[in-house]
N, C-alpha and C. Protein backbone atom coordinates (compact mmCIF):
# COMPACT_ATOMS: atom_id res chain seq x y z
N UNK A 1 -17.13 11.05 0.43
CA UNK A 1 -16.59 11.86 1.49
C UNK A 1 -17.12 13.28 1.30
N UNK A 2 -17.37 13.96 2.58
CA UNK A 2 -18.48 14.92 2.43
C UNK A 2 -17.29 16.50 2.25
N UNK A 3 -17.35 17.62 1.84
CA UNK A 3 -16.00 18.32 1.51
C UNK A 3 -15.95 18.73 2.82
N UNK A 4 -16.37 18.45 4.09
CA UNK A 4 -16.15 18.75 5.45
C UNK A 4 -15.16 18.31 6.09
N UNK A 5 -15.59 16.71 5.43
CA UNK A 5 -14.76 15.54 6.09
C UNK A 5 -13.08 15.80 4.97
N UNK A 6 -13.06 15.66 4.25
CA UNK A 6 -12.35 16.22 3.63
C UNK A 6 -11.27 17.08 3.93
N UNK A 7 -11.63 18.15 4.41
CA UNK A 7 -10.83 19.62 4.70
C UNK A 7 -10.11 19.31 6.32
N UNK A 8 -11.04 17.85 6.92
CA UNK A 8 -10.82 17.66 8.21
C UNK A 8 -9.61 16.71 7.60
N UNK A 9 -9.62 15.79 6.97
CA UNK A 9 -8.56 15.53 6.86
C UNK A 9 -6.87 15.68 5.98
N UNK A 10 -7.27 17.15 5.60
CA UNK A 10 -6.23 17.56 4.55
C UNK A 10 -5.77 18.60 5.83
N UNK A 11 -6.50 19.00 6.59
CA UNK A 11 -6.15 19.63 8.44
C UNK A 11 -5.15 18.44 8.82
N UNK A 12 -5.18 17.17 8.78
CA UNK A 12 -4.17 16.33 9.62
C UNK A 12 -3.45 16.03 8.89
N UNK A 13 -3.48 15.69 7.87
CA UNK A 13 -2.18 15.44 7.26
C UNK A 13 -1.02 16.54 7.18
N UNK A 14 -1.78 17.94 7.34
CA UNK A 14 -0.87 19.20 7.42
C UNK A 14 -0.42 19.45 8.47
N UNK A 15 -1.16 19.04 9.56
CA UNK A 15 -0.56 18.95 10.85
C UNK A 15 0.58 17.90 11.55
N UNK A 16 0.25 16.81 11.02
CA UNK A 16 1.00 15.43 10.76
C UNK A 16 2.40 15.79 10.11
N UNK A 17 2.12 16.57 9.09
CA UNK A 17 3.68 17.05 8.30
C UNK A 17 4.14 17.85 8.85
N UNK A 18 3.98 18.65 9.53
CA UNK A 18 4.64 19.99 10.48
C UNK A 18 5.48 19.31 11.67
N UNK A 19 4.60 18.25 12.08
CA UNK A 19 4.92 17.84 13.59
C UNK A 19 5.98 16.24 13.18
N UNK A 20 6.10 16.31 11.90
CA UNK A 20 7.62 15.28 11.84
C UNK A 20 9.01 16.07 11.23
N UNK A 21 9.64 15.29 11.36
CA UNK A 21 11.23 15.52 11.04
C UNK A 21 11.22 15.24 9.56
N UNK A 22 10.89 14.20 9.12
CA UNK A 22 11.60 13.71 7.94
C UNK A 22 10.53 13.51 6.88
N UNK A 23 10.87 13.72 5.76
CA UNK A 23 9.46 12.60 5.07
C UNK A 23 9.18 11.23 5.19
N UNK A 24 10.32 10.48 5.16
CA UNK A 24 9.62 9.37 5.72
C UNK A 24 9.61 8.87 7.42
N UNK A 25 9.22 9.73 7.76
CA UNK A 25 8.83 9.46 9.44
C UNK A 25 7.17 10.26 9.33
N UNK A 26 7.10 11.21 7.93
CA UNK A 26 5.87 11.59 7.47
C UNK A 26 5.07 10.49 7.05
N UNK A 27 5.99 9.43 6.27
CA UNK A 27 4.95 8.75 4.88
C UNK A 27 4.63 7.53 6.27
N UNK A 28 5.80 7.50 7.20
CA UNK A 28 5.81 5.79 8.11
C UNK A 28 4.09 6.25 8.97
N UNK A 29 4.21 7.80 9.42
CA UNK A 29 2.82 8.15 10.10
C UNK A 29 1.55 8.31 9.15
N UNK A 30 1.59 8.63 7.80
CA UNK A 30 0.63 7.96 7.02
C UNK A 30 -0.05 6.38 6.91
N UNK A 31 1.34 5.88 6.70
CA UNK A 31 0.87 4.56 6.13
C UNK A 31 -0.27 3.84 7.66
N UNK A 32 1.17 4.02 8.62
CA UNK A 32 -0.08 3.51 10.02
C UNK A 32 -1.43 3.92 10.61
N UNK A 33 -1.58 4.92 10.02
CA UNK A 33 -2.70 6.06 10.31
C UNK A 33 -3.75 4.90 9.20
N UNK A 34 -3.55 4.97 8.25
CA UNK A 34 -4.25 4.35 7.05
C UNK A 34 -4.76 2.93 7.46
N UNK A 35 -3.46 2.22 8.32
CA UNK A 35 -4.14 1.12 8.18
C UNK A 35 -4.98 0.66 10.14
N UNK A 36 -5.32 1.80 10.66
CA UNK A 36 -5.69 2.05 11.76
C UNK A 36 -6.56 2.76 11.38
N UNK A 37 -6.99 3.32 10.32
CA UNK A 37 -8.40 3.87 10.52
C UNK A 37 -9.14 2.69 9.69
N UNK A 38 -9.14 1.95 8.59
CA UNK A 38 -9.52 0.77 8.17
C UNK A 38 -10.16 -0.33 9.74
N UNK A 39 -8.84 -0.75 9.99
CA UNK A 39 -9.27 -1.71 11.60
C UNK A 39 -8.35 -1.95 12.38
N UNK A 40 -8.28 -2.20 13.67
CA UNK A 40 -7.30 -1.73 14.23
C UNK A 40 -6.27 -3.53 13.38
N UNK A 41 -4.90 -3.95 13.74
CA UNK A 41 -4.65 -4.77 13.79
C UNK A 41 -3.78 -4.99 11.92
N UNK A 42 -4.39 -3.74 11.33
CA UNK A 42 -3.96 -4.24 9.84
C UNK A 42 -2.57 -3.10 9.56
N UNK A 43 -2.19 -3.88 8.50
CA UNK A 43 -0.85 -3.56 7.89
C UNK A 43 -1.51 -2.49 6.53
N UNK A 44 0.05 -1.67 6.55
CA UNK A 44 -0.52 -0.99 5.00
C UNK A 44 1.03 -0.81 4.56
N UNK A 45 1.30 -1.01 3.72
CA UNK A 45 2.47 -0.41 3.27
C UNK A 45 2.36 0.73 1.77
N UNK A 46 3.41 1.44 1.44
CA UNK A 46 3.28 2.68 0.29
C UNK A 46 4.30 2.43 -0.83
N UNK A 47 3.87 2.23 -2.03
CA UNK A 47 4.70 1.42 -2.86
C UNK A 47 4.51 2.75 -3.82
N UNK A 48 6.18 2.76 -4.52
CA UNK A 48 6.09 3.76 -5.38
C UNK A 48 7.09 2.68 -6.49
N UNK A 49 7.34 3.59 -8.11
CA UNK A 49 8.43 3.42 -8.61
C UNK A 49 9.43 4.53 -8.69
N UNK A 50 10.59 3.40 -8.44
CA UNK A 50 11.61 4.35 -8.75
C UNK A 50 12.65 3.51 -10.17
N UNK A 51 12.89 4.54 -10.75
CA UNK A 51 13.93 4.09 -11.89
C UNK A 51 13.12 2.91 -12.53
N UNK A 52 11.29 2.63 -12.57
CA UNK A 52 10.65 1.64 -12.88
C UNK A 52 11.22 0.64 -12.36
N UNK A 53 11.06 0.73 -11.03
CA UNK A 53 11.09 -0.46 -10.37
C UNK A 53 10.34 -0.17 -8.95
N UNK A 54 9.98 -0.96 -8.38
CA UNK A 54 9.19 -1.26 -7.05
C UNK A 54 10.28 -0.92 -6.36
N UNK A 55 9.59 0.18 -5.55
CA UNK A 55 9.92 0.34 -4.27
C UNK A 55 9.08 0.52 -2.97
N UNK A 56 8.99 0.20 -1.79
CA UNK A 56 8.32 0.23 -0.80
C UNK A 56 8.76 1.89 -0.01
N UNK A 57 8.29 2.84 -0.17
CA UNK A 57 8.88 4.21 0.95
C UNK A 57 8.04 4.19 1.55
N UNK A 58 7.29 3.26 2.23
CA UNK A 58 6.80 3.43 4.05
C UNK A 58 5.96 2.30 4.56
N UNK A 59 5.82 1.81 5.42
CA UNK A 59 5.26 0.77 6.00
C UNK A 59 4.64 1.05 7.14
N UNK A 60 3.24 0.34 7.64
CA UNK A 60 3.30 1.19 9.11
C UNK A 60 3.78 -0.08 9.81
N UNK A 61 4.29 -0.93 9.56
CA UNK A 61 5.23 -2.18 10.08
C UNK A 61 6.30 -3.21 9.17
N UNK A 62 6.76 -4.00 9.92
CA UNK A 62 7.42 -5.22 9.61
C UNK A 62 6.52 -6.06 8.47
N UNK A 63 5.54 -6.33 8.88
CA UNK A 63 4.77 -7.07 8.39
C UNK A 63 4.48 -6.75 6.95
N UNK A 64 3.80 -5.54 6.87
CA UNK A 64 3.50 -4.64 5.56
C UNK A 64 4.99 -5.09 4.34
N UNK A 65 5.58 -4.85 5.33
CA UNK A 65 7.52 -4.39 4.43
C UNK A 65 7.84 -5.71 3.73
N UNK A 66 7.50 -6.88 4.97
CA UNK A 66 8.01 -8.01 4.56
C UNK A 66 7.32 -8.57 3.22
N UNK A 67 5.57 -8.24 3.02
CA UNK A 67 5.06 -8.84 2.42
C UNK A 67 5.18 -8.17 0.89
N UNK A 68 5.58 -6.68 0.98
CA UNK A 68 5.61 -5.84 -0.61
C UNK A 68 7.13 -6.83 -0.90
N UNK A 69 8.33 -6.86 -0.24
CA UNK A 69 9.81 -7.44 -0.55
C UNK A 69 9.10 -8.87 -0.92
N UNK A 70 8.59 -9.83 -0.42
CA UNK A 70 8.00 -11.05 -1.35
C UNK A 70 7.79 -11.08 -2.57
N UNK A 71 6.66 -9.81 -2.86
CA UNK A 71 6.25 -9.44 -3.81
C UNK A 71 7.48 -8.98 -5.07
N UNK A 72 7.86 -8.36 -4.41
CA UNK A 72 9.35 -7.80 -5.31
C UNK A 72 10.04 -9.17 -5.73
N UNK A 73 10.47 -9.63 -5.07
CA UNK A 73 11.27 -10.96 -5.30
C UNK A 73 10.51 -12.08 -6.13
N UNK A 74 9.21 -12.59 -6.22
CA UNK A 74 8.38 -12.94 -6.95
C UNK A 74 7.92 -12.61 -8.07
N UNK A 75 8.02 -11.11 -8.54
CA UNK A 75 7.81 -10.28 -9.48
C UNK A 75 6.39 -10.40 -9.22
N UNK A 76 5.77 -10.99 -8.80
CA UNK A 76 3.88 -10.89 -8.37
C UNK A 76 3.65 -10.49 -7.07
N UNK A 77 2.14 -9.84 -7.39
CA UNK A 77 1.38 -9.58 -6.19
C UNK A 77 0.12 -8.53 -6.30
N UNK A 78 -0.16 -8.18 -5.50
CA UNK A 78 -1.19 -7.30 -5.88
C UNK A 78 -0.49 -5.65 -5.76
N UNK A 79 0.38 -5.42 -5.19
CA UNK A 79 0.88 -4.16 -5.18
C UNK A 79 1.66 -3.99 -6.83
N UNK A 80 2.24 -5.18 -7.14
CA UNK A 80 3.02 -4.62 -8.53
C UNK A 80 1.55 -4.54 -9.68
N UNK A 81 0.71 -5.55 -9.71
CA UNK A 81 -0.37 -5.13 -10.23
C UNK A 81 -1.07 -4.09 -10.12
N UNK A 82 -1.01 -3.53 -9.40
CA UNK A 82 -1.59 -2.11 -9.09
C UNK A 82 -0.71 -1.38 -9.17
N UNK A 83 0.82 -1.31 -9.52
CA UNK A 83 1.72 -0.13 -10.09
C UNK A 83 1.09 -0.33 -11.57
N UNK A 84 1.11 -1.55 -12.00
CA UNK A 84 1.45 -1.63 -13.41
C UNK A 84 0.03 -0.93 -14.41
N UNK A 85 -1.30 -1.27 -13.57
CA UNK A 85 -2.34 -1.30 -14.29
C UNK A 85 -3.29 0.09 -13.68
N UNK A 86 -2.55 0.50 -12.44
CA UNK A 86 -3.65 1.51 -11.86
C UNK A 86 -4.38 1.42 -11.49
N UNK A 87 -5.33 0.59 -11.09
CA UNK A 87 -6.41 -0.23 -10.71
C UNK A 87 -6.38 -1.02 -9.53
N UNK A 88 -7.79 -0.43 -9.10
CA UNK A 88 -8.13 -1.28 -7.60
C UNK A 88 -7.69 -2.73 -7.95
N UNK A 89 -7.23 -3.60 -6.81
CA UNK A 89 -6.65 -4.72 -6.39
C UNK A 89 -7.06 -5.29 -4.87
N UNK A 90 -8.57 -6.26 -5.74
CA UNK A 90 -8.95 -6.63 -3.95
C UNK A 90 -7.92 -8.33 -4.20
N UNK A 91 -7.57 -8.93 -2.87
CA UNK A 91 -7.26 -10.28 -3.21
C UNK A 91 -7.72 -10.70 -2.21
N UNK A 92 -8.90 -11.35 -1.94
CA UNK A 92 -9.31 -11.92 -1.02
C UNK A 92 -9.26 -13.33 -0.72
N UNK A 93 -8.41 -13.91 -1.76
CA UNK A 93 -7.67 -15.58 -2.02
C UNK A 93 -8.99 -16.44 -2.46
N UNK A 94 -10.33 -15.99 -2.96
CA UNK A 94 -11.17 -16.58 -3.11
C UNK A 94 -10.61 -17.44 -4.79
N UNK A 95 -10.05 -16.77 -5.20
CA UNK A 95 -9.26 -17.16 -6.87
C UNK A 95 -8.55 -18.22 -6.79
N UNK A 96 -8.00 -18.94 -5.29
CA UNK A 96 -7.34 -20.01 -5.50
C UNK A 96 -5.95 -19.58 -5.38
N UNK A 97 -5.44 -18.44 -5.51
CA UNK A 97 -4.06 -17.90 -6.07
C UNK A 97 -3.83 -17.86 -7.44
N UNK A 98 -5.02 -17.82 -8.10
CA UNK A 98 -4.32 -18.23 -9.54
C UNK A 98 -4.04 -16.66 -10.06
N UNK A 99 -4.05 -15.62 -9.73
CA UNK A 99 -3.13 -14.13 -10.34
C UNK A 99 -1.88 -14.36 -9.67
N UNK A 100 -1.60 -14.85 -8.96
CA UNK A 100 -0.20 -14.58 -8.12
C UNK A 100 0.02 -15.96 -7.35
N UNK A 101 0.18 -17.23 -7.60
CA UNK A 101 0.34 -18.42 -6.85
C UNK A 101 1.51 -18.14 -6.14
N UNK A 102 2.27 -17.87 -6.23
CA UNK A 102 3.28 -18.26 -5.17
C UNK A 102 3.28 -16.95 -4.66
N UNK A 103 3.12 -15.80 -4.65
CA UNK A 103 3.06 -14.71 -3.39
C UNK A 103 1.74 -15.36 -2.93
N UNK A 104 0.40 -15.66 -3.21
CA UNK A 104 -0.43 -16.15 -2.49
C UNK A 104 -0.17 -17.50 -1.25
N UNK A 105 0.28 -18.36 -2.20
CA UNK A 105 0.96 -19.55 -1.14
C UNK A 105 1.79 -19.21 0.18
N UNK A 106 2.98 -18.26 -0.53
CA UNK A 106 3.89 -17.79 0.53
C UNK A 106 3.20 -16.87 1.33
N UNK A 107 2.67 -16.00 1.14
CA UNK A 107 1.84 -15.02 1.84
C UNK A 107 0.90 -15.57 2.94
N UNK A 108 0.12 -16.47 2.64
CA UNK A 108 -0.73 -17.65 3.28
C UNK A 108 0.32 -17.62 4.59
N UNK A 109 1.29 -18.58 4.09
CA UNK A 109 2.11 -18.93 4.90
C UNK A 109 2.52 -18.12 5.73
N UNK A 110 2.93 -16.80 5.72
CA UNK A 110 3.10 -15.82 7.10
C UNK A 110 1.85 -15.21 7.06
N UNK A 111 0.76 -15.48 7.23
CA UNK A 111 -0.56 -15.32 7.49
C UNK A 111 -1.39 -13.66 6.79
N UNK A 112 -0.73 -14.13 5.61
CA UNK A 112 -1.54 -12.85 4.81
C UNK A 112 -2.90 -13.76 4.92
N UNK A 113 -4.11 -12.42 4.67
CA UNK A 113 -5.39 -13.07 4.63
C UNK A 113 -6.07 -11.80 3.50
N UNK A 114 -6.62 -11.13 3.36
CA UNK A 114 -6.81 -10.20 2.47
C UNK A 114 -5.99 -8.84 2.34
N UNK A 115 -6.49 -8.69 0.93
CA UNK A 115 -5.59 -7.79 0.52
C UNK A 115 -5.63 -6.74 -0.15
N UNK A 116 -5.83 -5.12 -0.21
CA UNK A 116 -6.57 -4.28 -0.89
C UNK A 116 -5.85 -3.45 -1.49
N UNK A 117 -5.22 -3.25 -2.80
CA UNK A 117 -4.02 -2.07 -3.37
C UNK A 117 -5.13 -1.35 -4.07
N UNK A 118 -4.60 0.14 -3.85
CA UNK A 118 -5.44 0.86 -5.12
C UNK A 118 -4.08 2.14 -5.15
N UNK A 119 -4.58 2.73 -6.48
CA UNK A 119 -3.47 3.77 -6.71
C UNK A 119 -3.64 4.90 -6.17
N UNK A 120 -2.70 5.47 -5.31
CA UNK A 120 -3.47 6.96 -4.51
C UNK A 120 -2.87 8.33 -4.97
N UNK A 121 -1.53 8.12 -6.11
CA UNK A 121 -1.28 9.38 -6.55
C UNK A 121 -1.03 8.83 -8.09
N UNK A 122 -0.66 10.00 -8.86
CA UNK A 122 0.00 9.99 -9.75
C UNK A 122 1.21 11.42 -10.01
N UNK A 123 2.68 11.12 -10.41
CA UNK A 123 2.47 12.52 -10.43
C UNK A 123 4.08 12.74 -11.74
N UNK A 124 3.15 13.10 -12.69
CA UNK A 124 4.16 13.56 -13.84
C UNK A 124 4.29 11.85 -15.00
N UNK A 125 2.95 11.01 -14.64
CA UNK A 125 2.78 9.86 -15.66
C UNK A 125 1.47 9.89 -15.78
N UNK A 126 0.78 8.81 -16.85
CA UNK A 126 -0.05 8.68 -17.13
C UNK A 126 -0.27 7.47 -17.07
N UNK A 127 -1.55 6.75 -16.53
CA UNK A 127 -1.74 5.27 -16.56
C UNK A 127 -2.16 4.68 -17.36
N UNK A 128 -1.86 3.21 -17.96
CA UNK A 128 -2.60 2.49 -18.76
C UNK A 128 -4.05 2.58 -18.36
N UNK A 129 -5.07 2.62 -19.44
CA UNK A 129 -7.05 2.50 -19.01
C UNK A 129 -7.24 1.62 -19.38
């Protein structure tokens, strides 16, 4: 990213935060923004911990929400793998499901198809390398 493009978009997100009410009516216009500039049609949801535990604070849908709460309830997926390890998380189901079989199976089943976590902040921890 060129520091143009950059400054253009640290411009909208500042503008984006001015022009909401709440933070999360901030993080809900992130997450959808995110997964609308990717392609139109995709889900993103924003997974943090709290009290070391998974939490979801924004979704830009149903869909996104439903599939991190699977994950939670499963204790697998690619979002808790990517709290735990910091690290990009493609799942493109080419593995069979074998990191996560049953969020993969179930996921299948309400028509997850790929899947991309990476870590986008850190703030006041340090990650496993």
């Amino acid at each position: 990213m060129s520091d143009a493009a950059g400054m253009t978009g640290v411009a909208e997100l500042q503008e984006l935060l001015l022009a909401t009410d709440t933070l999360q009516e901030f993080l809900g216009e992130v997450a959808s923004r995110a997964a609308a500039e990717v392609a139109p049609g995709l889900s993103c949801g924003l997974t943090a911990r709290s009290d070391g535990r998974p939490l979801t604070i924004a979704s830009s849908d149903g869909y996104a929400n439903m599939l991190d709460q699977l994950q939670y309830r499963l204790e697998q997926g690619p979002c808790l793998t990517t709290l735990h390890t910091g690290k990009v998380v493609l799942d493109d189901g080419t593995d069979g499901g074998a990191r996560w079989p049953l969020y993969r199976t179930r996921g299948e089943a309400a028509g997850l198809g790929v899947s991309c976590r990476y870590r986008s902040a850190t703030v006041g921890r340090s990650w496993p390398r």
